[in-house]
PDB file of N, CA and C in Angstrom:
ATOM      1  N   UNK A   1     162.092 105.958 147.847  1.00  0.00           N
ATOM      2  CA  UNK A   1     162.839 106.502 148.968  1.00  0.00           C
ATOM      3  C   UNK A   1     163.968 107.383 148.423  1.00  0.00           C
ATOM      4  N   UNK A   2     163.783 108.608 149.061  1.00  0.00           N
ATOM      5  CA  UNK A   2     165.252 109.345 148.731  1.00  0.00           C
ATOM      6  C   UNK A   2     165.821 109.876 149.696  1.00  0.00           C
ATOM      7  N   UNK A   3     166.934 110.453 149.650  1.00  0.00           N
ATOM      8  CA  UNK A   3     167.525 111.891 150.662  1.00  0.00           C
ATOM      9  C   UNK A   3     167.347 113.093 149.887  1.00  0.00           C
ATOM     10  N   UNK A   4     166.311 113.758 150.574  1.00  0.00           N
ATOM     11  CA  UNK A   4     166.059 114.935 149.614  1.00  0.00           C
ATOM     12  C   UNK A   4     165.690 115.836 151.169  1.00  0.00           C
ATOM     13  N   UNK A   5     166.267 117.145 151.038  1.00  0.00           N
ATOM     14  CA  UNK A   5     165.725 118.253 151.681  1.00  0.00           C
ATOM     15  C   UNK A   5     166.850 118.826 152.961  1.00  0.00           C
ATOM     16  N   UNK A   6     166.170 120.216 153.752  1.00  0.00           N
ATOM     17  CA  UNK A   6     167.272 121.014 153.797  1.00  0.00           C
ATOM     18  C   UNK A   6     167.353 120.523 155.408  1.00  0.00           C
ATOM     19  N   UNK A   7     166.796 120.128 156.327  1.00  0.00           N
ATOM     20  CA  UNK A   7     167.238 119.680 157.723  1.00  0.00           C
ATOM     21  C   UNK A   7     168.342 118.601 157.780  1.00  0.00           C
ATOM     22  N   UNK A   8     168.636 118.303 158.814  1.00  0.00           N
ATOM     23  CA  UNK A   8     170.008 117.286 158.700  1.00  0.00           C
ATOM     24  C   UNK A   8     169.267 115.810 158.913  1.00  0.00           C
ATOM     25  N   UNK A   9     168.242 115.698 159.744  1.00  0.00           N
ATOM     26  CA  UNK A   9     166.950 114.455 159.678  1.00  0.00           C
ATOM     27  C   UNK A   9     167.001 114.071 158.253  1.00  0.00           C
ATOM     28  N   UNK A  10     167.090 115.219 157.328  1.00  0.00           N
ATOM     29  CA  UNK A  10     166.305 114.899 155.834  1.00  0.00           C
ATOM     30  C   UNK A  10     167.792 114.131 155.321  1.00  0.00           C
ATOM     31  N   UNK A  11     168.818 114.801 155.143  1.00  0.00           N
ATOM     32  CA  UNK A  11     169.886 114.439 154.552  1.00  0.00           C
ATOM     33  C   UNK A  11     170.737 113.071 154.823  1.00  0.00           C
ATOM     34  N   UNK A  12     170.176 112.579 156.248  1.00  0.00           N
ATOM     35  CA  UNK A  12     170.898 111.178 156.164  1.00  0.00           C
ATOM     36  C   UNK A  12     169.697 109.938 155.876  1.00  0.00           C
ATOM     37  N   UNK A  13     168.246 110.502 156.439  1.00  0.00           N
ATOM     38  CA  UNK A  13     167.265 109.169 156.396  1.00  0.00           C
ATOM     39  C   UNK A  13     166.555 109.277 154.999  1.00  0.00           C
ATOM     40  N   UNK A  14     166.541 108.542 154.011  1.00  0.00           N
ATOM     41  CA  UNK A  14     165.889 108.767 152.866  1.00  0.00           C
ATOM     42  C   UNK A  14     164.538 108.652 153.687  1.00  0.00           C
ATOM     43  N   UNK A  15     163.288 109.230 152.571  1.00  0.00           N
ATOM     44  CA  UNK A  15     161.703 109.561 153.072  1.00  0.00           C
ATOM     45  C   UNK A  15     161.332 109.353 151.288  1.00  0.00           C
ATOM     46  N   UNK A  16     159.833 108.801 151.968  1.00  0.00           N
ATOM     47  CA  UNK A  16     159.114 108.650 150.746  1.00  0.00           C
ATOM     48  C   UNK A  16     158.919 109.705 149.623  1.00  0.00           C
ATOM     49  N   UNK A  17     158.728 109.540 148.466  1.00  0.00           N
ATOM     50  CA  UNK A  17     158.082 111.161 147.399  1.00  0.00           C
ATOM     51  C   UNK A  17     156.601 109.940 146.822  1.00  0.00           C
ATOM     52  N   UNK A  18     155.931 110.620 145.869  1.00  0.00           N
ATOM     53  CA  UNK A  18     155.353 110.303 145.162  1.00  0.00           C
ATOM     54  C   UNK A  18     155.390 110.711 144.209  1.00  0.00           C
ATOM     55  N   UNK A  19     155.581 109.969 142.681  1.00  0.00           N
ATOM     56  CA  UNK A  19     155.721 110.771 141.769  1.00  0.00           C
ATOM     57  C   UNK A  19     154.634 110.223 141.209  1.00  0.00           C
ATOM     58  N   UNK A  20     153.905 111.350 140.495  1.00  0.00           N
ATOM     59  CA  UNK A  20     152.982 111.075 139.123  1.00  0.00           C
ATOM     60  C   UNK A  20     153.314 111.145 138.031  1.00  0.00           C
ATOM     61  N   UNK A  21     152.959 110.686 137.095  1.00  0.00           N
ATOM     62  CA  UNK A  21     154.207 110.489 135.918  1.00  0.00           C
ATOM     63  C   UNK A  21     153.202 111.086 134.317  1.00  0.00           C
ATOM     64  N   UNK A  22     153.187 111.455 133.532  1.00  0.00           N
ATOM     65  CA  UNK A  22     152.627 111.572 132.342  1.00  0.00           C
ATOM     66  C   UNK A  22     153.801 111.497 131.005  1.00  0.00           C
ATOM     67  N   UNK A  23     153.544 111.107 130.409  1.00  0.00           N
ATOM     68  CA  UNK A  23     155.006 111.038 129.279  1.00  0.00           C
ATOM     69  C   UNK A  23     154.059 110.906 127.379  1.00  0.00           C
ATOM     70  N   UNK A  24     154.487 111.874 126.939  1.00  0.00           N
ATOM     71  CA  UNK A  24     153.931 111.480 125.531  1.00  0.00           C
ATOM     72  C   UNK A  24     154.895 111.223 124.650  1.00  0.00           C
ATOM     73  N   UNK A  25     154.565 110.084 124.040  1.00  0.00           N
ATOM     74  CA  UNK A  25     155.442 108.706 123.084  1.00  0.00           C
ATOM     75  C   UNK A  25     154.780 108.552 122.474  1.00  0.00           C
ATOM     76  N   UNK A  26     155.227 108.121 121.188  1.00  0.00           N
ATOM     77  CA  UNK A  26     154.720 107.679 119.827  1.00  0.00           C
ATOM     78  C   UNK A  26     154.408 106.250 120.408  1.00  0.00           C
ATOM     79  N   UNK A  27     152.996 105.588 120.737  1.00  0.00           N
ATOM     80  CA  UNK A  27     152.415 104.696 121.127  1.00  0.00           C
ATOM     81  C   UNK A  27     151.962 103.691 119.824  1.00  0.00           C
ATOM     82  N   UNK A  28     152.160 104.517 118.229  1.00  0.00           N
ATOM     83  CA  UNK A  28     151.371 104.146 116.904  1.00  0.00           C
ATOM     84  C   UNK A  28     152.233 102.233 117.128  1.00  0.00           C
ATOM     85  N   UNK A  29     153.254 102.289 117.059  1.00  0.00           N
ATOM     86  CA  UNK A  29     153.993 100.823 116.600  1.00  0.00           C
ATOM     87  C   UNK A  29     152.905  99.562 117.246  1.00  0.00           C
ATOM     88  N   UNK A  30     153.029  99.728 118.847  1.00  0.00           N
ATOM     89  CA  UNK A  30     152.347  98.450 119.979  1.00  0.00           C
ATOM     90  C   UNK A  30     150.710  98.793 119.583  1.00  0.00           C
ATOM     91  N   UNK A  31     150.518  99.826 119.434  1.00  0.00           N
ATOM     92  CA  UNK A  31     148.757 100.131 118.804  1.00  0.00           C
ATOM     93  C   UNK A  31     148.803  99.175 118.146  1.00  0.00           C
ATOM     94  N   UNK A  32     149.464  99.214 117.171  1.00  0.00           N
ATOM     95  CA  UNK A  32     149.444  98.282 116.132  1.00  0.00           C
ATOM     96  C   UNK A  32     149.710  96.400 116.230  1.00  0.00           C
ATOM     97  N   UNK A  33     150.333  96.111 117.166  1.00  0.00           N
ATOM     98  CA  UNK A  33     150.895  95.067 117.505  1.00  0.00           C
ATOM     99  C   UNK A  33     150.490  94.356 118.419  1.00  0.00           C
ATOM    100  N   UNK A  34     150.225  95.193 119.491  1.00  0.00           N
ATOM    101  CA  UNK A  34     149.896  94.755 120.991  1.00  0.00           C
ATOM    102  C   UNK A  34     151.213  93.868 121.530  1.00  0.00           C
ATOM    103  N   UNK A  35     152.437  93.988 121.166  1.00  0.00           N
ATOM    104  CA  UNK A  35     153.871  93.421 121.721  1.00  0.00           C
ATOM    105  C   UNK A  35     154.843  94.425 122.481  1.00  0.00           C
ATOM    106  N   UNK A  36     154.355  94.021 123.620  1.00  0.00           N
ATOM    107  CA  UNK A  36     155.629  95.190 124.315  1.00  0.00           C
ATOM    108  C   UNK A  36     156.800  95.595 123.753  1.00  0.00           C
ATOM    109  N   UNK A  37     157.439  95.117 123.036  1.00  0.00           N
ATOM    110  CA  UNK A  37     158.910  95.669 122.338  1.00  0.00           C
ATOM    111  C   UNK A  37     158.857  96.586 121.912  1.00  0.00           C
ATOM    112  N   UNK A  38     156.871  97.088 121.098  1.00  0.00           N
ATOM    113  CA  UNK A  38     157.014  98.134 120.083  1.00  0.00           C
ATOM    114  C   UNK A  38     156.753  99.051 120.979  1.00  0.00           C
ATOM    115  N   UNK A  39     157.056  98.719 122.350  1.00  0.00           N
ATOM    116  CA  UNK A  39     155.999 100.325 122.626  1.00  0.00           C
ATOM    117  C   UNK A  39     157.150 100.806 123.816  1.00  0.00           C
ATOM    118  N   UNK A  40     156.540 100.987 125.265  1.00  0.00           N
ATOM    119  CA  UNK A  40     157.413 100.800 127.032  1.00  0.00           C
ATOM    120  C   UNK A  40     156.862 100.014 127.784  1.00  0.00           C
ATOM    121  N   UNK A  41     157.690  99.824 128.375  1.00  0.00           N
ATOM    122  CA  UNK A  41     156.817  98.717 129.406  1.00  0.00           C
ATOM    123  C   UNK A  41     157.508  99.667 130.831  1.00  0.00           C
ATOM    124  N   UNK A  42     156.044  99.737 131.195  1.00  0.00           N
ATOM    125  CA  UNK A  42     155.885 100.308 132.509  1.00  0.00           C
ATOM    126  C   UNK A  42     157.014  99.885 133.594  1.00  0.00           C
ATOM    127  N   UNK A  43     157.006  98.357 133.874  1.00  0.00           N
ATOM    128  CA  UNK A  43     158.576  98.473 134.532  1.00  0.00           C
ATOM    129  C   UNK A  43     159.712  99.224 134.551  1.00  0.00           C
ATOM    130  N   UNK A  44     159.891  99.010 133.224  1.00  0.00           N
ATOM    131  CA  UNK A  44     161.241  99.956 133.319  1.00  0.00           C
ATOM    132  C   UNK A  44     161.085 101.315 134.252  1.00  0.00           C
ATOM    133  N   UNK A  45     160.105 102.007 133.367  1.00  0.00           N
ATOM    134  CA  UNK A  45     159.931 103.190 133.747  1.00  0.00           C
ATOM    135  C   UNK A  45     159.849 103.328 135.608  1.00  0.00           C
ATOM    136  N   UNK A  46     159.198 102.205 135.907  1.00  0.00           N
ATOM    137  CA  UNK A  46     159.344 102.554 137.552  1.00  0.00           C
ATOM    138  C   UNK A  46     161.111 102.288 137.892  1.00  0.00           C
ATOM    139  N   UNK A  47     160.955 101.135 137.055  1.00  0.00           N
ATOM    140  CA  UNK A  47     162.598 100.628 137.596  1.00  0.00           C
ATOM    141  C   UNK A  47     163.494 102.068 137.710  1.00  0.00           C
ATOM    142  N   UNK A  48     163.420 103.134 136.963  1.00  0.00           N
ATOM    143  CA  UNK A  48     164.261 103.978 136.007  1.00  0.00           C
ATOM    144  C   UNK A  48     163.860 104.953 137.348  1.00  0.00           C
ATOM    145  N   UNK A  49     162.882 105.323 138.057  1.00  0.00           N
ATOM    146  CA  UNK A  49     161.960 106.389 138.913  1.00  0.00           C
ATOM    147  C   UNK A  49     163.176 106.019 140.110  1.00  0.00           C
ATOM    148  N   UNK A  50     162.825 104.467 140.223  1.00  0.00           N
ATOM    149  CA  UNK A  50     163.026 104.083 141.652  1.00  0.00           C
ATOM    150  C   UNK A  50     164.872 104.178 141.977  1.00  0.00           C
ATOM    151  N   UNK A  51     165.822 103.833 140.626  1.00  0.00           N
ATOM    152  CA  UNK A  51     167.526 103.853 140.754  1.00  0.00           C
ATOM    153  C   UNK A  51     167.806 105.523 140.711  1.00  0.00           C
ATOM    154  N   UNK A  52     167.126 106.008 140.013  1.00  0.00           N
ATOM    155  CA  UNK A  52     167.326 107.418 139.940  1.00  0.00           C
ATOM    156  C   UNK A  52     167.129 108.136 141.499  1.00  0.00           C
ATOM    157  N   UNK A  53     166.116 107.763 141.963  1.00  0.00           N
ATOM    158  CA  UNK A  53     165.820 108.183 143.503  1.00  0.00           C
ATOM    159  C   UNK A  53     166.763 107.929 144.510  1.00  0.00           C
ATOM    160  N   UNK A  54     167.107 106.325 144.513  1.00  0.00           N
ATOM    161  CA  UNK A  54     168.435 105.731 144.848  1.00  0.00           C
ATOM    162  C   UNK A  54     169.549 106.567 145.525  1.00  0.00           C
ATOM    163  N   UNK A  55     169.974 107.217 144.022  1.00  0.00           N
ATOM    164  CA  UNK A  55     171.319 107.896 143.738  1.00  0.00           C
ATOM    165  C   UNK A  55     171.102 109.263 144.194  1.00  0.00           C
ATOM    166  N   UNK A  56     170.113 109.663 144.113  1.00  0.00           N
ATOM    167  CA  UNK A  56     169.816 111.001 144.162  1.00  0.00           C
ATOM    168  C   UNK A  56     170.032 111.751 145.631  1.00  0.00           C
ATOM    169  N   UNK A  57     170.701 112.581 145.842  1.00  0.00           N
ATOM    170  CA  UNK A  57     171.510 113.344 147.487  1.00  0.00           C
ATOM    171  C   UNK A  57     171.223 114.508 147.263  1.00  0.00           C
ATOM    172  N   UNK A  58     170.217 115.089 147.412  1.00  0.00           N
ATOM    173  CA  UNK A  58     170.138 117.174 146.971  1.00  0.00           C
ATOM    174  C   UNK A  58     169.506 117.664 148.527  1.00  0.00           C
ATOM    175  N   UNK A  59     168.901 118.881 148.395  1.00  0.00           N
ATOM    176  CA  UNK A  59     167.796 119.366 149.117  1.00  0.00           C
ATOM    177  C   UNK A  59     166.409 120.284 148.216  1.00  0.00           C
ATOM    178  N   UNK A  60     166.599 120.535 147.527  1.00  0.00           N
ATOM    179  CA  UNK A  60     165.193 121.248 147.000  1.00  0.00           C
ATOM    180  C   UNK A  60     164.705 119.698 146.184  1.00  0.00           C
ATOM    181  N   UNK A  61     163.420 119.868 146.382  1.00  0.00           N
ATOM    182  CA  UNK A  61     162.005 119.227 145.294  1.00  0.00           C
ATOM    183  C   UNK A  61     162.127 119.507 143.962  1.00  0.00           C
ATOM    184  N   UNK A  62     162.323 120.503 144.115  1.00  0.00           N
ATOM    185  CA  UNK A  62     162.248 121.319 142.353  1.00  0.00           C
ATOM    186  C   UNK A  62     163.183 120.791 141.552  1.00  0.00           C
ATOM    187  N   UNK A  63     164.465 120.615 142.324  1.00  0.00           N
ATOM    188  CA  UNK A  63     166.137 120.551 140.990  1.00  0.00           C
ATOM    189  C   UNK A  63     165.571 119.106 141.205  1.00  0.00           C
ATOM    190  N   UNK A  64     165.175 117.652 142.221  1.00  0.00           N
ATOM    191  CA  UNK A  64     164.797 116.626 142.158  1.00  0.00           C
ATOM    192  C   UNK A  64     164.123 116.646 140.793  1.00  0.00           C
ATOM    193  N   UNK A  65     162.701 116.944 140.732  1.00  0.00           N
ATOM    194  CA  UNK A  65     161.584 116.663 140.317  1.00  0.00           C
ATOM    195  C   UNK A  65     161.846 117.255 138.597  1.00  0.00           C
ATOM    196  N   UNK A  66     163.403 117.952 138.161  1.00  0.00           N
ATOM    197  CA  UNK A  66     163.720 118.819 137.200  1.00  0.00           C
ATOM    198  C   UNK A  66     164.426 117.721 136.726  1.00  0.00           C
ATOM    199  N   UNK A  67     165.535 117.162 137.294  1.00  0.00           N
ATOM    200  CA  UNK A  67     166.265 116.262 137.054  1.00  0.00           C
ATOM    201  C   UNK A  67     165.736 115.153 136.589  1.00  0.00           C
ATOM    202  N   UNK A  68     164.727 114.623 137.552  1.00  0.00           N
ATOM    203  CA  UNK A  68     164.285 113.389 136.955  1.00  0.00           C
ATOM    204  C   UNK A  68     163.411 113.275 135.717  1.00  0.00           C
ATOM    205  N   UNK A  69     162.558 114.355 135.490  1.00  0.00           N
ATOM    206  CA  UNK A  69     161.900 114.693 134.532  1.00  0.00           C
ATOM    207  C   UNK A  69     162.913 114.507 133.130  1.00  0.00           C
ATOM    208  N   UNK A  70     164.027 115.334 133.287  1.00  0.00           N
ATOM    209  CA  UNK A  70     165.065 115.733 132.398  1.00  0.00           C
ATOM    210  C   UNK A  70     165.620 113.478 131.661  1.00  0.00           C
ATOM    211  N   UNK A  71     165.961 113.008 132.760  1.00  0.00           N
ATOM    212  CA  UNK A  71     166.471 111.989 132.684  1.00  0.00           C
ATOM    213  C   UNK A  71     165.352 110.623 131.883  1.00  0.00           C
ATOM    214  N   UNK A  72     164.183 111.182 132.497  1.00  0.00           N
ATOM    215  CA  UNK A  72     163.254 110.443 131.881  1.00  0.00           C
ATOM    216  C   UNK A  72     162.575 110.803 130.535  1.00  0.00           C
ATOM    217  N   UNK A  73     162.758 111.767 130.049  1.00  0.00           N
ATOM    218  CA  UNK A  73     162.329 112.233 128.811  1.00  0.00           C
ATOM    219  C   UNK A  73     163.561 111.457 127.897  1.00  0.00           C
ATOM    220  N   UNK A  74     164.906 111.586 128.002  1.00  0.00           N
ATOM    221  CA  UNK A  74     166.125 111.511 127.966  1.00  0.00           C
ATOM    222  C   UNK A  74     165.989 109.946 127.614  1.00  0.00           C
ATOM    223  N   UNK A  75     165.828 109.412 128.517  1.00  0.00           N
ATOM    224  CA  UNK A  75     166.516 107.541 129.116  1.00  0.00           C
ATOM    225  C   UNK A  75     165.166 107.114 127.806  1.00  0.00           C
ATOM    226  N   UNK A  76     163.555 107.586 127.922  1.00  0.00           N
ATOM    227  CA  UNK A  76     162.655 106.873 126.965  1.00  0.00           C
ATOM    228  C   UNK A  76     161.898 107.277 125.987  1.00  0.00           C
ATOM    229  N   UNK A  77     163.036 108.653 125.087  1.00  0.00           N
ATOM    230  CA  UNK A  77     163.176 109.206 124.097  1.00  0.00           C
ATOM    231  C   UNK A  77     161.406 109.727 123.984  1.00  0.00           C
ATOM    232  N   UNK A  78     160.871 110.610 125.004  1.00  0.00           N
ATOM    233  CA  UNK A  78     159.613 110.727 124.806  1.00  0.00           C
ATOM    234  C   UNK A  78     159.936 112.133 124.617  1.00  0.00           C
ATOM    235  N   UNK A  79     158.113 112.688 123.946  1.00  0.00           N
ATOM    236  CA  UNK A  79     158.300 113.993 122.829  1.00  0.00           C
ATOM    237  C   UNK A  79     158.264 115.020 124.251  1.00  0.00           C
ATOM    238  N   UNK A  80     158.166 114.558 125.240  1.00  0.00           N
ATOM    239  CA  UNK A  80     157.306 115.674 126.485  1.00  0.00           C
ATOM    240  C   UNK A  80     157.308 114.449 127.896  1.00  0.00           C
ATOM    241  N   UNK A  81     157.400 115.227 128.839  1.00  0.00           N
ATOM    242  CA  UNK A  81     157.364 114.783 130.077  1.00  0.00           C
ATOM    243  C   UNK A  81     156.599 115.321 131.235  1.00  0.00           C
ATOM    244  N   UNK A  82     155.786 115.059 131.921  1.00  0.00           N
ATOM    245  CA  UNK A  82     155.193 116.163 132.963  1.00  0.00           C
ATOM    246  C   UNK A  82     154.952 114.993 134.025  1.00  0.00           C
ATOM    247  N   UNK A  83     155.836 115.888 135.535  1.00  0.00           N
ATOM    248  CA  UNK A  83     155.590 114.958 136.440  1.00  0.00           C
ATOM    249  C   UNK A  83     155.056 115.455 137.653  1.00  0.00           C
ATOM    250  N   UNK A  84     154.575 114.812 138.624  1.00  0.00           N
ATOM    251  CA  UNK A  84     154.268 115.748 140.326  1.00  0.00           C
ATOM    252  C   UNK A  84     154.629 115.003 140.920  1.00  0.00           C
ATOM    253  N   UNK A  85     155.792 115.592 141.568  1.00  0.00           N
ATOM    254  CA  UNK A  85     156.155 115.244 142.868  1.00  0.00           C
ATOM    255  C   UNK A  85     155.727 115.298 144.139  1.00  0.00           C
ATOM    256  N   UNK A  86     155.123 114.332 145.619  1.00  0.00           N
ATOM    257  CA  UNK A  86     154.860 114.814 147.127  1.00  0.00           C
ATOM    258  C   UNK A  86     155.547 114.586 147.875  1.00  0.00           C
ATOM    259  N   UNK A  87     155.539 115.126 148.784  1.00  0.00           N
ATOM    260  CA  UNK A  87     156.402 115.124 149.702  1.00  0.00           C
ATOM    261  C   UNK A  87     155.795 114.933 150.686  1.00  0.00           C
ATOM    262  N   UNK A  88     155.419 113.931 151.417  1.00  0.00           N
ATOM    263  CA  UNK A  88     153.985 113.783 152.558  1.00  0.00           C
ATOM    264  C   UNK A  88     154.821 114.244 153.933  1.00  0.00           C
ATOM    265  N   UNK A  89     155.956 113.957 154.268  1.00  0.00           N
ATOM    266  CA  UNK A  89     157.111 113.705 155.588  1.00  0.00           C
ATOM    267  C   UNK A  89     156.327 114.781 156.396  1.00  0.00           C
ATOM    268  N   UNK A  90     156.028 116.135 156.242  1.00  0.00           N
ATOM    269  CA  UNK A  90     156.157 116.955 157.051  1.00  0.00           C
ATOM    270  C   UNK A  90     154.929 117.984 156.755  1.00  0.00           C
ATOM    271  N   UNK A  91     153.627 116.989 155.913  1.00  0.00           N
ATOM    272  CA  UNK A  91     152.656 117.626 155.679  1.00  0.00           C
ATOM    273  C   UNK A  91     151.641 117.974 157.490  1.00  0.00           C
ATOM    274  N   UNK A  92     151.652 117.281 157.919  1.00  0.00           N
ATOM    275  CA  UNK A  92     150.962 117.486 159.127  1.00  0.00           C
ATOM    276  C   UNK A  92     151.639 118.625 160.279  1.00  0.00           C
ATOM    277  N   UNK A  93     153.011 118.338 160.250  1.00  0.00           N
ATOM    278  CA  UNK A  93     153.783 118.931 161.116  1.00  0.00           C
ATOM    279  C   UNK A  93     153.302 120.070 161.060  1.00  0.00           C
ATOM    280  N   UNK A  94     153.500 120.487 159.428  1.00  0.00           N
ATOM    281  CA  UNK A  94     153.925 122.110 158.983  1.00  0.00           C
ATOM    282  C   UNK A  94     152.133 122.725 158.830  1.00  0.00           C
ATOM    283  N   UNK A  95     151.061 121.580 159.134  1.00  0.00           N
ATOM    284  CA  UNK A  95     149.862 122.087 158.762  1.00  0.00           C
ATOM    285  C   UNK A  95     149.331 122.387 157.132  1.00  0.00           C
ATOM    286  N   UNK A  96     149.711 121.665 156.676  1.00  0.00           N
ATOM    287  CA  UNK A  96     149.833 121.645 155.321  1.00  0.00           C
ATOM    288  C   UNK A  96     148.784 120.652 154.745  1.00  0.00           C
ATOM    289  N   UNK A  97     148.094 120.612 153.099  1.00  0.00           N
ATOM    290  CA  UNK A  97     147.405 119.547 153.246  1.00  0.00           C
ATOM    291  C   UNK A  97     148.385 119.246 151.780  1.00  0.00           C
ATOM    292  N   UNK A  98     149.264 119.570 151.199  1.00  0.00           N
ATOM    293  CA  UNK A  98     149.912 119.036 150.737  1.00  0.00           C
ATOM    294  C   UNK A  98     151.740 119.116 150.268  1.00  0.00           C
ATOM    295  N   UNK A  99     152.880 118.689 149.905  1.00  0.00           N
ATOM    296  CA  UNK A  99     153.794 119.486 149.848  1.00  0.00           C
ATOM    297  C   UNK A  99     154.023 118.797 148.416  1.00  0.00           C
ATOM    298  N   UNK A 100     154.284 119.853 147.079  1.00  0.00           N
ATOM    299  CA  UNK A 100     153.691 119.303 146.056  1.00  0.00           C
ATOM    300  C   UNK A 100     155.075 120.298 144.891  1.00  0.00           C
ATOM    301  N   UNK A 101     155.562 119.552 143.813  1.00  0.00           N
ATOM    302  CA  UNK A 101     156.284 120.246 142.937  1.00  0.00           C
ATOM    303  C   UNK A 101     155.958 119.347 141.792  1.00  0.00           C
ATOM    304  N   UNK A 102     155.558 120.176 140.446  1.00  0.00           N
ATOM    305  CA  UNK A 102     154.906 120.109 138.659  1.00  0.00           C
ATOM    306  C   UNK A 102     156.127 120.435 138.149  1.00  0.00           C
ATOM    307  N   UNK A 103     156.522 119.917 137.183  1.00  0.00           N
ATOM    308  CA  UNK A 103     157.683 120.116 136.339  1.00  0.00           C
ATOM    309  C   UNK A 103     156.733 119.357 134.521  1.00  0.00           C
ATOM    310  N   UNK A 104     157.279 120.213 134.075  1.00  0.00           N
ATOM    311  CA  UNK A 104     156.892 119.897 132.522  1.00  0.00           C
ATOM    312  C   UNK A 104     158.129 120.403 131.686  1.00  0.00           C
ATOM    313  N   UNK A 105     158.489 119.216 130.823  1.00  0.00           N
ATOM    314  CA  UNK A 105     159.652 119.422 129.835  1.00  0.00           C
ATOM    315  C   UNK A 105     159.222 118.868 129.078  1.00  0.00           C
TER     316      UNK A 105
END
């Protein structure tokens, strides 16, 4: 759930996103181990999606979907980040079959 976007509906009621997530990390250590310590554990990473969303008060998708990218490369020291963001709220309204922002860092 966030507050993201440019109507005044958008700015006080947070609305769902979807993010897809891809992240490349040196995976060699837990390969080796099979012990979560050596590697991520997927929690976090949602945990990290979901406080970040939280906090987050803008209106464009893009500086969202830039930011969080930025923070998550950042917060789980990965070599590369690529994420997609949706925005379903106002896919039908607007006749749309999707409302969609790619960010790669």
């Amino acid at each position: 759930m966030v507050r993201i976007g440019l109507l005044e509906e958008e700015l006080y009621t947070p609305q769902d996103l979807f993010v897809s997530l891809e992240l490349e990390y040196d995976f060699g250590p837990l390969a080796q181990t099979d012990e979560i310590e050596d590697g991520l554990d997927y929690r976090d990473l949602v945990y990290r999606v979901r406080e970040f969303s939280k906090s987050y008060d803008g209106k464009s998708l893009e500086r969202y979907a830039h930011m969080l990218a930025a923070d998550l490369k950042s917060h789980f020291s990965a070599s590369s980040v690529s994420l997609t963001v949706d925005k379903p709220r106002y896919v039908k309204k607007l006749g749309l079959r999707k409302i969609q922002v790619k960010v790669e860092l």
